[in-house]
PDB file of N, CA and C in Angstrom:
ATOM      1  N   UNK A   1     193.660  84.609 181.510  1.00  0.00           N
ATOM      2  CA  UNK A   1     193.569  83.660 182.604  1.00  0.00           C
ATOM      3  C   UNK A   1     194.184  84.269 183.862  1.00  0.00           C
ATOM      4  N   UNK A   2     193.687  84.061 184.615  1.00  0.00           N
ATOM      5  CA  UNK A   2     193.783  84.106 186.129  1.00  0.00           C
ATOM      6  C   UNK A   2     195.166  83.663 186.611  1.00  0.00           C
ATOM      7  N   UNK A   3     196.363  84.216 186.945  1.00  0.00           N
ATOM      8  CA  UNK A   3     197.332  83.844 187.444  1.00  0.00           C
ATOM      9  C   UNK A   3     197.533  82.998 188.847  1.00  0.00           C
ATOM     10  N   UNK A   4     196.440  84.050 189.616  1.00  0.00           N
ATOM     11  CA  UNK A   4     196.483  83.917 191.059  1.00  0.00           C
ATOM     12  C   UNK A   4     196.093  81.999 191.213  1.00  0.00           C
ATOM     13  N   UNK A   5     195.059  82.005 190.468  1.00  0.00           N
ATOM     14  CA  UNK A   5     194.533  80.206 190.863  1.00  0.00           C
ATOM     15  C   UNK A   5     196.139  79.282 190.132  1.00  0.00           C
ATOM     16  N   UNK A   6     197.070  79.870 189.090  1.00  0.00           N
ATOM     17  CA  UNK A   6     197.970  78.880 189.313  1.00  0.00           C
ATOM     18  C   UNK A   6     198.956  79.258 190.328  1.00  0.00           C
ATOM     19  N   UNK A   7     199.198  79.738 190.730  1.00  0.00           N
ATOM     20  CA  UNK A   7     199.920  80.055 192.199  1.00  0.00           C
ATOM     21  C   UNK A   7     199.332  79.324 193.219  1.00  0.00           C
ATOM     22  N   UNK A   8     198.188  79.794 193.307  1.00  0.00           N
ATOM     23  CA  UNK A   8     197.144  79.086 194.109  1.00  0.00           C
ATOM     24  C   UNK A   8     197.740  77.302 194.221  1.00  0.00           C
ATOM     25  N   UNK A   9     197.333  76.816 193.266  1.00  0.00           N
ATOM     26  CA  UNK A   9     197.396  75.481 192.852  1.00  0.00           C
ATOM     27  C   UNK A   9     198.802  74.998 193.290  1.00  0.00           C
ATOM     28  N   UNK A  10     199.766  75.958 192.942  1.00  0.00           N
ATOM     29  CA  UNK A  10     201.239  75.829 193.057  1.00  0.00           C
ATOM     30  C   UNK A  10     202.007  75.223 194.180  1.00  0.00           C
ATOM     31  N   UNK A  11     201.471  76.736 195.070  1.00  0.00           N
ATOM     32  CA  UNK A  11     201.790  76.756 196.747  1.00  0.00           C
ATOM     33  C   UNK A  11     201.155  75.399 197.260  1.00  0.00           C
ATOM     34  N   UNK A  12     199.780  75.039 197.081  1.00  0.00           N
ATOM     35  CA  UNK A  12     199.904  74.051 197.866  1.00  0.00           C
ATOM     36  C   UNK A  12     200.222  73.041 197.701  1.00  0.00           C
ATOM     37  N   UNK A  13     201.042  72.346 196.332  1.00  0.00           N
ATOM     38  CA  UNK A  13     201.494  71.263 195.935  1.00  0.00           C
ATOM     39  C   UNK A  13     203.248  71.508 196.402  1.00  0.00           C
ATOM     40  N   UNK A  14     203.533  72.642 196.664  1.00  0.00           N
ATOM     41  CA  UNK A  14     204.703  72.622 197.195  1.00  0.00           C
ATOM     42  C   UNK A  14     204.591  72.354 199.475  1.00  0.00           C
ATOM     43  N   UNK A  15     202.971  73.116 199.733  1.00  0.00           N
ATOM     44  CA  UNK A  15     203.127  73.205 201.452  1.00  0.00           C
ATOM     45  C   UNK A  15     203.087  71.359 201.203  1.00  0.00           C
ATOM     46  N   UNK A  16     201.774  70.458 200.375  1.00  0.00           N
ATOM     47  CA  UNK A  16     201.864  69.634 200.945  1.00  0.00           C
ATOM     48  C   UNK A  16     203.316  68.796 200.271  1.00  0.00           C
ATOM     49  N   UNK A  17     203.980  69.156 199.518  1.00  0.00           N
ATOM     50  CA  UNK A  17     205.254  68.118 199.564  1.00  0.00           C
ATOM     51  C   UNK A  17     206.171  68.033 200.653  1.00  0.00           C
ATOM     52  N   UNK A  18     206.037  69.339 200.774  1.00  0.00           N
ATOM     53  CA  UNK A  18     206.884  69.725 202.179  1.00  0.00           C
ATOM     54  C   UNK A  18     206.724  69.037 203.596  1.00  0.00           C
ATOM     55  N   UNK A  19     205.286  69.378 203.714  1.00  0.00           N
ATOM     56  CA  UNK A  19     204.630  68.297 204.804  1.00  0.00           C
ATOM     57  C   UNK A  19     204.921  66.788 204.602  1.00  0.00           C
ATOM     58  N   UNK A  20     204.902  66.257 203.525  1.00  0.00           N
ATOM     59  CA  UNK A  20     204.840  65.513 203.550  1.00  0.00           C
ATOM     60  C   UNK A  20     206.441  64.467 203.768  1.00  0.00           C
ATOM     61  N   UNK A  21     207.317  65.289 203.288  1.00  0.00           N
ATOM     62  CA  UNK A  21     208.692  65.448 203.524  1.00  0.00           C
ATOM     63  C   UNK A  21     208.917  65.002 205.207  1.00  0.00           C
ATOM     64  N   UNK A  22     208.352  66.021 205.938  1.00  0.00           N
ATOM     65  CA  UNK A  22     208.283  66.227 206.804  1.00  0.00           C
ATOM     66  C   UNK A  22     208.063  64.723 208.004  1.00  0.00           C
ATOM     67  N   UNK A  23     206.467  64.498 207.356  1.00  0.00           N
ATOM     68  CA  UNK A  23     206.008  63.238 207.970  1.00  0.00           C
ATOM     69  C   UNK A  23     207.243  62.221 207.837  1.00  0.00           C
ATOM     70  N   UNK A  24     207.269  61.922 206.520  1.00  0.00           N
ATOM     71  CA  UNK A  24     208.044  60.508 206.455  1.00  0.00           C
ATOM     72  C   UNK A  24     209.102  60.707 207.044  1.00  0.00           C
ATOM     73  N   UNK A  25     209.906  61.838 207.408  1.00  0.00           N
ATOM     74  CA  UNK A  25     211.024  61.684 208.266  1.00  0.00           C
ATOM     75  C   UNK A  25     210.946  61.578 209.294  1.00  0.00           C
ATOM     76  N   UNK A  26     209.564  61.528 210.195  1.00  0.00           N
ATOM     77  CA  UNK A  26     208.914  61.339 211.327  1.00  0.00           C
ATOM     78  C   UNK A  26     208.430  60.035 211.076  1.00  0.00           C
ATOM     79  N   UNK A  27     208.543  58.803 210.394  1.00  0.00           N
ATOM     80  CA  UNK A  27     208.357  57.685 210.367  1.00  0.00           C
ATOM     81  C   UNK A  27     206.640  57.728 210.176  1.00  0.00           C
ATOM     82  N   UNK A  28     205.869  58.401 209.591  1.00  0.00           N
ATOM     83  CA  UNK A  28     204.457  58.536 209.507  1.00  0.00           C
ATOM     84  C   UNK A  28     204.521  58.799 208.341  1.00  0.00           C
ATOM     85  N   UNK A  29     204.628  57.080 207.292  1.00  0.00           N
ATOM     86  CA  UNK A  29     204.308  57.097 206.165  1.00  0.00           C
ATOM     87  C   UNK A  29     202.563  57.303 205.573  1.00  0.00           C
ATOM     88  N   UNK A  30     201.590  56.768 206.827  1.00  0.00           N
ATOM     89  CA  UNK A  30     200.632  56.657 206.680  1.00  0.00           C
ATOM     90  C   UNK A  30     199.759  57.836 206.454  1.00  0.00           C
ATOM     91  N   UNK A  31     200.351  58.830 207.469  1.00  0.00           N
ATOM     92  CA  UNK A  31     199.485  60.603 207.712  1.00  0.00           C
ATOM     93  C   UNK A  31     200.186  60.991 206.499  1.00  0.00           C
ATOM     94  N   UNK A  32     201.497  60.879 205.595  1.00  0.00           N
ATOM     95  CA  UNK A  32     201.839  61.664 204.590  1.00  0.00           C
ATOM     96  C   UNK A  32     201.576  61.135 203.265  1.00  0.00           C
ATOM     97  N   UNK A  33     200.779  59.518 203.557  1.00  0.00           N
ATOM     98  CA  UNK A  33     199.567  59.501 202.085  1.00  0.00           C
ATOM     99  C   UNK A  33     198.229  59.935 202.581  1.00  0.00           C
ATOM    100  N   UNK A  34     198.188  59.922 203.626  1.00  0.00           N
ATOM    101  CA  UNK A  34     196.463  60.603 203.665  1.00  0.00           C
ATOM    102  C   UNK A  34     196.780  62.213 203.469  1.00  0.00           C
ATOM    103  N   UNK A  35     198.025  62.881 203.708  1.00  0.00           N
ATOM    104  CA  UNK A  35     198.160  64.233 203.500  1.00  0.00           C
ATOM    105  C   UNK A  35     198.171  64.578 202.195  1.00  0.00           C
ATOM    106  N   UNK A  36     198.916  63.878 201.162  1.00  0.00           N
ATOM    107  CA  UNK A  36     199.064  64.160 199.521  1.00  0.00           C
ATOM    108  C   UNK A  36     198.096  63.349 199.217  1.00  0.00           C
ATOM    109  N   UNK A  37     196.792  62.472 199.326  1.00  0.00           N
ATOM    110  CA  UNK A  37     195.563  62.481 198.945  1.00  0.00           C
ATOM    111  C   UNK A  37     194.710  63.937 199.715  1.00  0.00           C
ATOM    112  N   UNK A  38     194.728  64.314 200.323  1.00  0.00           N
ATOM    113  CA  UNK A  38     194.216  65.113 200.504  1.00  0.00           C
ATOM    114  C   UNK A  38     194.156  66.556 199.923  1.00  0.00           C
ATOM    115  N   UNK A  39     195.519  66.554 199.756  1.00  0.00           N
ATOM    116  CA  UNK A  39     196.435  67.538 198.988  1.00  0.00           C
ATOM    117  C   UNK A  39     195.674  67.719 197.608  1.00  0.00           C
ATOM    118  N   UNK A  40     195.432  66.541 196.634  1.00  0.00           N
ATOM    119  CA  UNK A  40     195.528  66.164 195.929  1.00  0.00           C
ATOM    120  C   UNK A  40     193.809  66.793 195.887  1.00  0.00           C
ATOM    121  N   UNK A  41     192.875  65.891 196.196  1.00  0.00           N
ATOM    122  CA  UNK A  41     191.166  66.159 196.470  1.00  0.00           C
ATOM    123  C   UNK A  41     191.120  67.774 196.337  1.00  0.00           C
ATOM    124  N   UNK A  42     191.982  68.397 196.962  1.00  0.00           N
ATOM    125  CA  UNK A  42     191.389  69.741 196.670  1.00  0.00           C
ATOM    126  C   UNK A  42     192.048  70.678 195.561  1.00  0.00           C
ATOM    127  N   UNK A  43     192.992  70.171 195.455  1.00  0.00           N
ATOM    128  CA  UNK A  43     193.462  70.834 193.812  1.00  0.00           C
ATOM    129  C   UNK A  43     192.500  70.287 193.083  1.00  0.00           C
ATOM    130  N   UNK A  44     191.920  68.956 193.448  1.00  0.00           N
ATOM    131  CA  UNK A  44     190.600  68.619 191.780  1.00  0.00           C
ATOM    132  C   UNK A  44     189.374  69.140 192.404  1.00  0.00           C
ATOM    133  N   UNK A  45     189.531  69.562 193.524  1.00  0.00           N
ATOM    134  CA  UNK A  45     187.882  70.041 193.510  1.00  0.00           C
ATOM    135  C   UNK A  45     188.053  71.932 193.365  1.00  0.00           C
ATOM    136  N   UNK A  46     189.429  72.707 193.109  1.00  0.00           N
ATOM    137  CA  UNK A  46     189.359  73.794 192.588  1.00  0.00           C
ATOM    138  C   UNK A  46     189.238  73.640 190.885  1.00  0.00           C
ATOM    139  N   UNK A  47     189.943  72.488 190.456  1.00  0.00           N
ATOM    140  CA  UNK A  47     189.855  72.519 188.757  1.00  0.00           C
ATOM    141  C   UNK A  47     188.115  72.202 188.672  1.00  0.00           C
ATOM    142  N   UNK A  48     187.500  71.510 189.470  1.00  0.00           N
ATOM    143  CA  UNK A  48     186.130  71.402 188.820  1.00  0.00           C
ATOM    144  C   UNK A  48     184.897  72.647 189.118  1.00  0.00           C
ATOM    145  N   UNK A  49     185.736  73.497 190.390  1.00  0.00           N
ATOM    146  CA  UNK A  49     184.751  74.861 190.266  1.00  0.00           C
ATOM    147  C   UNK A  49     185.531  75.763 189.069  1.00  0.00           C
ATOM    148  N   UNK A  50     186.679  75.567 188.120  1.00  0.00           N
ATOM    149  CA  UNK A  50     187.251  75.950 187.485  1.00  0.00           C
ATOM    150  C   UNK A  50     186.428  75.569 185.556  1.00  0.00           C
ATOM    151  N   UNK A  51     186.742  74.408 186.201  1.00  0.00           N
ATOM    152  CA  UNK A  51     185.686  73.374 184.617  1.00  0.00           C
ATOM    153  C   UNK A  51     184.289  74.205 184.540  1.00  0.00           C
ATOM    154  N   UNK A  52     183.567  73.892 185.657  1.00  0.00           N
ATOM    155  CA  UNK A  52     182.176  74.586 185.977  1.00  0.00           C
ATOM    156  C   UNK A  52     182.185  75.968 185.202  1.00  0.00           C
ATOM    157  N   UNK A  53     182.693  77.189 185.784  1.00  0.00           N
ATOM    158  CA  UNK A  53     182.688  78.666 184.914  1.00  0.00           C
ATOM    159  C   UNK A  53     182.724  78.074 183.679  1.00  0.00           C
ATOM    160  N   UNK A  54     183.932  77.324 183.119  1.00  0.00           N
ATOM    161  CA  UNK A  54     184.059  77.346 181.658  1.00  0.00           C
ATOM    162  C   UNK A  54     183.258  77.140 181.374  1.00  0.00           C
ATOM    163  N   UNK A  55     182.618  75.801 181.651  1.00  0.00           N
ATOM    164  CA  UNK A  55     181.302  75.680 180.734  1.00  0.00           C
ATOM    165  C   UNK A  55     179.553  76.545 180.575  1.00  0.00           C
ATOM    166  N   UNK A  56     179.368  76.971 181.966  1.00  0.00           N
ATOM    167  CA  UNK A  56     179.061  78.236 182.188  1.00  0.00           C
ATOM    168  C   UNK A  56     178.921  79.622 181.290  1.00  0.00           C
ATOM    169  N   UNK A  57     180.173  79.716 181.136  1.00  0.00           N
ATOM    170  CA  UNK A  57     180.911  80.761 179.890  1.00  0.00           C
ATOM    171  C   UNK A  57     180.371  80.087 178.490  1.00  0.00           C
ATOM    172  N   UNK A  58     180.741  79.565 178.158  1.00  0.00           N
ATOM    173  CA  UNK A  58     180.347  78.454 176.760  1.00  0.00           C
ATOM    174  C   UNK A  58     178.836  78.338 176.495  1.00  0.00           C
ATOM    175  N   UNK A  59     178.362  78.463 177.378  1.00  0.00           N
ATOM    176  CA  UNK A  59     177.054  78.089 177.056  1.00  0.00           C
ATOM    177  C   UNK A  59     176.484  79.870 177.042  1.00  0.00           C
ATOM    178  N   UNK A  60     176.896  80.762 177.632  1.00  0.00           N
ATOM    179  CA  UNK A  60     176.440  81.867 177.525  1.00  0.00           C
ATOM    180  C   UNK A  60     177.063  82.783 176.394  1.00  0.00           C
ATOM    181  N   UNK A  61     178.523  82.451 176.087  1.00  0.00           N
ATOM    182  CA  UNK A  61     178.261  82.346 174.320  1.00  0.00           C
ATOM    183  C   UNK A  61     177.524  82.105 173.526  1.00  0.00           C
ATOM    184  N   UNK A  62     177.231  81.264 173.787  1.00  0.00           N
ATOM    185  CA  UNK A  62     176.752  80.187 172.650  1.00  0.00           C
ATOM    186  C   UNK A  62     174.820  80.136 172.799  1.00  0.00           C
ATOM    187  N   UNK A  63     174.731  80.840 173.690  1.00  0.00           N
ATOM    188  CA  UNK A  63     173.381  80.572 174.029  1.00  0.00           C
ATOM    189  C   UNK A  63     172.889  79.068 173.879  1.00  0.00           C
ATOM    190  N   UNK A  64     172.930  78.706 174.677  1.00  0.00           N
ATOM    191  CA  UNK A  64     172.564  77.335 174.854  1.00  0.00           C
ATOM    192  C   UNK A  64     171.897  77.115 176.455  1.00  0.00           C
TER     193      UNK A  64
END
């Protein structure tokens, strides 16, 4: 397995906590849930180009 995509994944669950840290101490509770939903949307849309290969892979095992 690929190290780099959990790093990947890592860093930005740490930039957006940070940001988000950030906001609410700036009284902008609102921009720092649209920031950790956002945050959030693209860590699941790397696990589903992630899901995708696997199954990809699986099926070219498996010939199917």
């Amino acid at each position: 397995m690929d190290t780099a995509i959990i790093f990947k994944i890592a860093g930005i669950g740490i930039l957006i906590s940070v940001l988000s840290i950030v906001l609410k101490q700036a009284q902008k509770e609102e921009q720092a849930q649209m920031l950790t939903l956002a945050g959030v949307i693209v860590v699941l849309i790397i696990l589903v180009q992630l899901l995708s290969q696997l199954f990809t892979m699986v099926r070219t095992v498996f010939d199917l």
